[in-house]
Protein backbone atom coordinates (compact mmCIF):
# COMPACT_ATOMS: atom_id res chain seq x y z
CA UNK A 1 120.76 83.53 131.97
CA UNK A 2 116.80 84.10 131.13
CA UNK A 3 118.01 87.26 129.08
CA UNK A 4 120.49 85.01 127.33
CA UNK A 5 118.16 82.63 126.56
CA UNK A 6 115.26 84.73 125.37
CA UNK A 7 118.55 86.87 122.88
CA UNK A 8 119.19 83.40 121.29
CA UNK A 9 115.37 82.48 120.99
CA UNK A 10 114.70 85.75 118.94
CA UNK A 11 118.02 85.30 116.77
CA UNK A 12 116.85 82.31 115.90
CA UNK A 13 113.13 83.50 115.46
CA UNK A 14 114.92 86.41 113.15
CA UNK A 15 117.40 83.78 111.28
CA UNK A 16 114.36 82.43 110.73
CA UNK A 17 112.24 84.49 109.13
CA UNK A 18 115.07 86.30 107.17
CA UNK A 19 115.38 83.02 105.44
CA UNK A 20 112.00 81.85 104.76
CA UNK A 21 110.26 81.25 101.42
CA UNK A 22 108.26 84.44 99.43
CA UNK A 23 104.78 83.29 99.26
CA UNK A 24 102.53 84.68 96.48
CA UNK A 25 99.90 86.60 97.96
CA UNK A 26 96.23 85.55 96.37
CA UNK A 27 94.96 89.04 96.96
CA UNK A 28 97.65 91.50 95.75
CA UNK A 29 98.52 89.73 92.36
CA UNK A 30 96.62 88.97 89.01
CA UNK A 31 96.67 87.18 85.84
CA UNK A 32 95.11 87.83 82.72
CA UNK A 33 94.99 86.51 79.43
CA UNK A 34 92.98 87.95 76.06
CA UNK A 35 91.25 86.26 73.80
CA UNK A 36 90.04 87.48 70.30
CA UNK A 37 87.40 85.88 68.67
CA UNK A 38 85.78 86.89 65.01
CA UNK A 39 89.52 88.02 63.98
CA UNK A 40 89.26 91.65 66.01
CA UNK A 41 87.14 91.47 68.80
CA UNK A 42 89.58 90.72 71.61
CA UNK A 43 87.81 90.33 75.51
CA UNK A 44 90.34 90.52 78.94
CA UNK A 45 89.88 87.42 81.24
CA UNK A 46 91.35 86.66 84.66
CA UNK A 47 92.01 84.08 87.18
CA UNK A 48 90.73 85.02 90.71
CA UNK A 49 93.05 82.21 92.17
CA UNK A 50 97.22 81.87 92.25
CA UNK A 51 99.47 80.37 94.63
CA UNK A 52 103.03 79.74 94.97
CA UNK A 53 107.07 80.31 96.30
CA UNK A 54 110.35 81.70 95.65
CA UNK A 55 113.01 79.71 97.81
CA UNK A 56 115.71 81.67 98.72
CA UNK A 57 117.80 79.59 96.44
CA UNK A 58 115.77 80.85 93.73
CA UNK A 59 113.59 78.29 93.26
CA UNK A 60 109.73 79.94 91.71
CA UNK A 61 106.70 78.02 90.96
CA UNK A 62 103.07 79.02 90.23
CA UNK A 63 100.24 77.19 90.52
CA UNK A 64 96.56 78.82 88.91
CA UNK A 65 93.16 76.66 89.68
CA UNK A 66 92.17 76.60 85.91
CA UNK A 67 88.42 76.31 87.95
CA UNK A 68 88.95 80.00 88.67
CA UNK A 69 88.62 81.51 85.36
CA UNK A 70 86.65 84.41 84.89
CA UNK A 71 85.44 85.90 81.43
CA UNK A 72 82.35 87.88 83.06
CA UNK A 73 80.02 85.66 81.23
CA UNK A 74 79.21 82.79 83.24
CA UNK A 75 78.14 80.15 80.16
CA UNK A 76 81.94 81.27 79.33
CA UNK A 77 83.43 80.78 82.32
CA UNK A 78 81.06 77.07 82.54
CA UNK A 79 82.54 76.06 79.12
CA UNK A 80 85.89 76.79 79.25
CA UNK A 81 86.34 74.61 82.86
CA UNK A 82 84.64 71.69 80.89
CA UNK A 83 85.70 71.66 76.99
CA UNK A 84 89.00 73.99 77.08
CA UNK A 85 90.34 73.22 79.89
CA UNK A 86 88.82 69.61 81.28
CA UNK A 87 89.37 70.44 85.11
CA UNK A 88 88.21 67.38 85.88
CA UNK A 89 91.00 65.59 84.36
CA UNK A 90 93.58 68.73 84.49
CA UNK A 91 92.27 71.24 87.75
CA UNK A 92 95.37 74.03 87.18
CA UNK A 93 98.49 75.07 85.20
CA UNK A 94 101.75 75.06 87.38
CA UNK A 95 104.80 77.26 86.15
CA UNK A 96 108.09 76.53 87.20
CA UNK A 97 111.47 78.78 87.10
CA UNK A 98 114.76 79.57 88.44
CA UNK A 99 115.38 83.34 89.49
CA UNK A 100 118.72 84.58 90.74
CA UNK A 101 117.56 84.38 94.84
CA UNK A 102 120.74 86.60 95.74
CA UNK A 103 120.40 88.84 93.53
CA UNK A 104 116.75 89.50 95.32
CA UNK A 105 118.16 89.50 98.47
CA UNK A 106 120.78 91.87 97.55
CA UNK A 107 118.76 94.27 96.14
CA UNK A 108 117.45 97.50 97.99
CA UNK A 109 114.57 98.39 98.91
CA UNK A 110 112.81 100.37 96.32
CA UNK A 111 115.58 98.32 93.40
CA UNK A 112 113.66 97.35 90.31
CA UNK A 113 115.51 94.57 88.34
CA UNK A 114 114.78 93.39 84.64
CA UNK A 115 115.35 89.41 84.43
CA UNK A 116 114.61 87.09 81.65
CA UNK A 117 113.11 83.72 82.75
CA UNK A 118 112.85 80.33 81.64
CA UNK A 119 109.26 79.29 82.93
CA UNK A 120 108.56 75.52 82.42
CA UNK A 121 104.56 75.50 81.96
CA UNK A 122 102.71 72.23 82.42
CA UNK A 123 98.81 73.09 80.94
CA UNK A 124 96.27 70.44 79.70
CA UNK A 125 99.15 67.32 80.29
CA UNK A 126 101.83 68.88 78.01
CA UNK A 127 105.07 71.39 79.09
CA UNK A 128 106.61 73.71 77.37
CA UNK A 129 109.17 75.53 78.44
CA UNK A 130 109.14 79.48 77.19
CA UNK A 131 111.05 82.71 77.77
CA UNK A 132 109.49 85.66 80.08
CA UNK A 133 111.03 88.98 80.55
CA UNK A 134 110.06 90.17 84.37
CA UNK A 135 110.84 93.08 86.15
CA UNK A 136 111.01 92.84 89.90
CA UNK A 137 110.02 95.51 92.59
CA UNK A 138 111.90 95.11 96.31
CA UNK A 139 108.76 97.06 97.28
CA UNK A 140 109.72 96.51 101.26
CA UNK A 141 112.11 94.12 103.38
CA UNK A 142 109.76 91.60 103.00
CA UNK A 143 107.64 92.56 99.81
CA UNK A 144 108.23 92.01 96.44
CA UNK A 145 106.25 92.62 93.16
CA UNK A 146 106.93 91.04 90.25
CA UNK A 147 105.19 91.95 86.71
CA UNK A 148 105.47 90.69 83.05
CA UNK A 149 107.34 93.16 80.90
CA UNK A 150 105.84 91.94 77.54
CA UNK A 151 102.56 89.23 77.34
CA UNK A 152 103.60 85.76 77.33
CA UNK A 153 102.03 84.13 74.28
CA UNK A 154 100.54 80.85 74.84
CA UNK A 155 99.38 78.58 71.84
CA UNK A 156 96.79 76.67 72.12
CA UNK A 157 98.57 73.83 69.63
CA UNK A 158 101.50 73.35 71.87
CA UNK A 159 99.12 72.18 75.08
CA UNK A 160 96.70 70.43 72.86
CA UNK A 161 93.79 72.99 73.50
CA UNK A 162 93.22 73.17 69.98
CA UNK A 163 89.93 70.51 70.03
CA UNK A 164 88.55 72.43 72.83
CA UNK A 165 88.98 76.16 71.18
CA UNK A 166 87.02 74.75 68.16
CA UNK A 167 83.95 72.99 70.47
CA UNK A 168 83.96 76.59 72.02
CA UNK A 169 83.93 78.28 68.54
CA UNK A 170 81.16 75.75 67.23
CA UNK A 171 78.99 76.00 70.19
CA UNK A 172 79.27 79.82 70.32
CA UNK A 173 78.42 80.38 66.47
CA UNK A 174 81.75 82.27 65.75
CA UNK A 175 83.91 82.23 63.19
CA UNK A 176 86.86 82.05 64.58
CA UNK A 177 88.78 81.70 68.12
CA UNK A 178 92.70 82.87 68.07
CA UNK A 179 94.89 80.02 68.90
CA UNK A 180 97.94 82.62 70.09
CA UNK A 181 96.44 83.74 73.81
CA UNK A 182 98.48 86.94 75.37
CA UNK A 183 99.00 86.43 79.11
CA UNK A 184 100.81 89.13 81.36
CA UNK A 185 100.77 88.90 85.09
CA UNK A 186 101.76 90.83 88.36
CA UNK A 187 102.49 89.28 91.36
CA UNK A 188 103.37 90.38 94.87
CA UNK A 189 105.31 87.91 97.31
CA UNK A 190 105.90 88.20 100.61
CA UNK A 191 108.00 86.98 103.41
């Protein structure tokens, strides 16, 4: 009886964790963005913060603490929490998608599938919703990585950054900040 017991215990401690959510891991994934400023001069930023799921249903979303931007030049980093991106009012940029969830748990270990996205992104108190191409890595049973194929181009118009790019131009002395930001990512999940 106790061995019968414990057999259904771990089934159900196995069901379990075969069906639990991908969490993004902070450590193993990044995302970047470039800016250009004077017209050629373009500088790689990064967020040290990301968190977020995948159901099993297929169910994604992303959530960045704007707060953790870094541009390796701390007056930078200072300005763009307070005029660009007013983390006060608006603290992080959440992305929301639908990926095909049995098609990842189909896949084989080692599989590398191309998918194209529709990411809702909610920045600044507007959403847009844009197309991403993604390739993703079954790296292990319970690992998966999943990268940008192309940079996602964010305007600053359609999130109404625009004010705060040209306070950040002004104060800097430059002539000109690029409204059209490349972002690419990769992220690593796991179960």
């Amino acid at each position: 009886m106790k061995t019968l017991i414990m057999a259904v215990g771990l089934g159900i401690l196995s069901l379990n964790a075969y069906s639990a959510d991908w969490q993004v891991s902070n450590q193993d994934s990044r995302v970047n963005f470039i800016s250009i400023k004077k017209g050629d001069i373009a500088e790689v930023h990064h967020f040290t913060q990301v968190s977020g799921q995948l159901s099993d249903a297929g169910a994604f979303n992303l959530s960045i603490p704007l707060n953790s931007v870094v541009t390796n030049v701390e007056i930078r980093d200072q300005r763009m929490k307070e005029i660009l991106f007013d983390t006060a009012q608006y603290p992080s940029v959440e992305l929301s998608a639908s990926i095909d969830g049995q098609a990842i748990d189909k896949a084989s270990v080692g599989s590398i599938m191309s998918m194209s996205v529709d990411a809702k992104i909610s920045l600044h108190g507007k959403s847009q919703t844009l197309p991403v191409m993604v390739s993703v890595a079954k790296v292990a049973k319970d690992k998966l990585m999943v990268a940008s194929e192309a940079p996602l181009v964010v305007n600053a118009g359609d999130f109404g950054l625009i004010p705060g790019v040209e306070k950040l131009r002004e104060l800097a002395g430059l002539s000109a900040i690029s409204k059209a930001v490349p972002v690419s990512f990769v992220l690593t999940l796991k179960r």
